[in-house]
Protein backbone atom coordinates (compact mmCIF):
# COMPACT_ATOMS: atom_id res chain seq x y z
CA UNK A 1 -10.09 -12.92 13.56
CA UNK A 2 -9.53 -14.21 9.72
CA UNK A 3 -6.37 -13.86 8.28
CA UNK A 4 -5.44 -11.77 5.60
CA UNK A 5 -3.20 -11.60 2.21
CA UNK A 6 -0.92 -8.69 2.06
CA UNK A 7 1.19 -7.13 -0.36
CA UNK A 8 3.72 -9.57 -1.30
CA UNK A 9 1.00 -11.87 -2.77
CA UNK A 10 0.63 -9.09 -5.66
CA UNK A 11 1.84 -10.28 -9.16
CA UNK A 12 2.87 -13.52 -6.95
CA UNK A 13 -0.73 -15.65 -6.73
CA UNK A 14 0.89 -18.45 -5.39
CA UNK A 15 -1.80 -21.37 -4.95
CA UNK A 16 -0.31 -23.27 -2.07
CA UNK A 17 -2.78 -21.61 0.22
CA UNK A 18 -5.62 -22.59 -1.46
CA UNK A 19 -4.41 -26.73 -1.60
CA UNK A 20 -4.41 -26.20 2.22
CA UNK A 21 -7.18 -24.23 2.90
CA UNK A 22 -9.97 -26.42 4.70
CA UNK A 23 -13.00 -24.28 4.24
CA UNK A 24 -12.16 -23.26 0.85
CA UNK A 25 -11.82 -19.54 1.97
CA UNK A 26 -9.07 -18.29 -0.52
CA UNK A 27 -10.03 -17.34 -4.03
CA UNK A 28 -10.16 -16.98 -6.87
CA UNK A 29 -8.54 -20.38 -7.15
CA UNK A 30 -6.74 -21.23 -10.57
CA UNK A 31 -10.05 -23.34 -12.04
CA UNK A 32 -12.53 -19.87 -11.58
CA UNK A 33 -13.08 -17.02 -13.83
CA UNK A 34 -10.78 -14.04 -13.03
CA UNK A 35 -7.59 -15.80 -11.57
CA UNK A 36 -5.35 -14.99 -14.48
CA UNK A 37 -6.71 -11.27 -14.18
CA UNK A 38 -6.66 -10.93 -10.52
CA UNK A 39 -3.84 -9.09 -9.08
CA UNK A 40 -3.83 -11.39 -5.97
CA UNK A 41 -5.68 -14.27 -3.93
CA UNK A 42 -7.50 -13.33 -1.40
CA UNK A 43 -9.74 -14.60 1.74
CA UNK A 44 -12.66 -14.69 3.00
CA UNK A 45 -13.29 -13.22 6.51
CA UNK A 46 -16.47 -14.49 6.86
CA UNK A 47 -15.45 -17.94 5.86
CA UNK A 48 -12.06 -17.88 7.03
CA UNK A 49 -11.73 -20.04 10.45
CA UNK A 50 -8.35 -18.39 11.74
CA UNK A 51 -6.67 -21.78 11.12
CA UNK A 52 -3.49 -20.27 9.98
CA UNK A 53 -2.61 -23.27 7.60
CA UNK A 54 -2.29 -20.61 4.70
CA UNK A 55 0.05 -18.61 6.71
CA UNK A 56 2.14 -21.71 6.99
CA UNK A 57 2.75 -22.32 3.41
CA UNK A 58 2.56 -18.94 1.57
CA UNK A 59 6.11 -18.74 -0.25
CA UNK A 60 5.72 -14.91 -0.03
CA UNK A 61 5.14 -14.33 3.46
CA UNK A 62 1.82 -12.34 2.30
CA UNK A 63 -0.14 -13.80 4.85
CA UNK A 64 -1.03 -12.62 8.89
CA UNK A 65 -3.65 -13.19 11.29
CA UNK A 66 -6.08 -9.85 11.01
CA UNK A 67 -4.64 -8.56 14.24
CA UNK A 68 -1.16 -9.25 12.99
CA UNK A 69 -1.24 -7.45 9.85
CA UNK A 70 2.06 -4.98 9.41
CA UNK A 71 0.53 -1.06 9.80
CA UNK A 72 2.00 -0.43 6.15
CA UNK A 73 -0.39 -3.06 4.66
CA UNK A 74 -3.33 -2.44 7.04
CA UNK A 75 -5.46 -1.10 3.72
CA UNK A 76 -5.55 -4.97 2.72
CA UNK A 77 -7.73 -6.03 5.77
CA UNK A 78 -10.41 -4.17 3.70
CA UNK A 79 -9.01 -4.91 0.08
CA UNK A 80 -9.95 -8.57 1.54
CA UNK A 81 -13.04 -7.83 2.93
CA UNK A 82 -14.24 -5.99 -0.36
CA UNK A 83 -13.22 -8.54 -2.50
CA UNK A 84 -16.18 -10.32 -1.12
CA UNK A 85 -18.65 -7.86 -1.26
């Protein structure tokens, strides 16, 4: 299962998690068109390799393992997902 970014990240977009990332799964990264618009990073569940290094250094706590995910921010499993789309 990938992991996901939650609601803390919102208004927060802190990049640690994208320095650790080793499959580049988290976007959009500072250098691409839309971070400074983008309400929050998010990640790639089709790319993501359930490594949990993000999880590990997010200074908001914003990130859990799909499975993991707290029930009141279950709508950002998709909000991930869609992102991608």
């Amino acid at each position: 299962m990938a992991y996901v970014i939650c609601e803390p990240c919102v208004g927060v977009k802190a990049t640690k998690c994208v320095e650790v990332c080793p499959v580049d799964a988290i976007h959009p990264r500072p250098d691409e068109p839309g971070h400074k618009e983008a309400e929050q990073l998010f990640i790639d569940p089709n790319t993501c390799i359930s490594c949990g290094a993000c999880a590990a250094v997010c200074p908001a706590n914003a990130i859990y393992a799909e499975e993991e995910v707290p029930a009141k921010w279950k709508s950002y499993i998709a909000k991930n997902a869609e992102h991608y789309k």
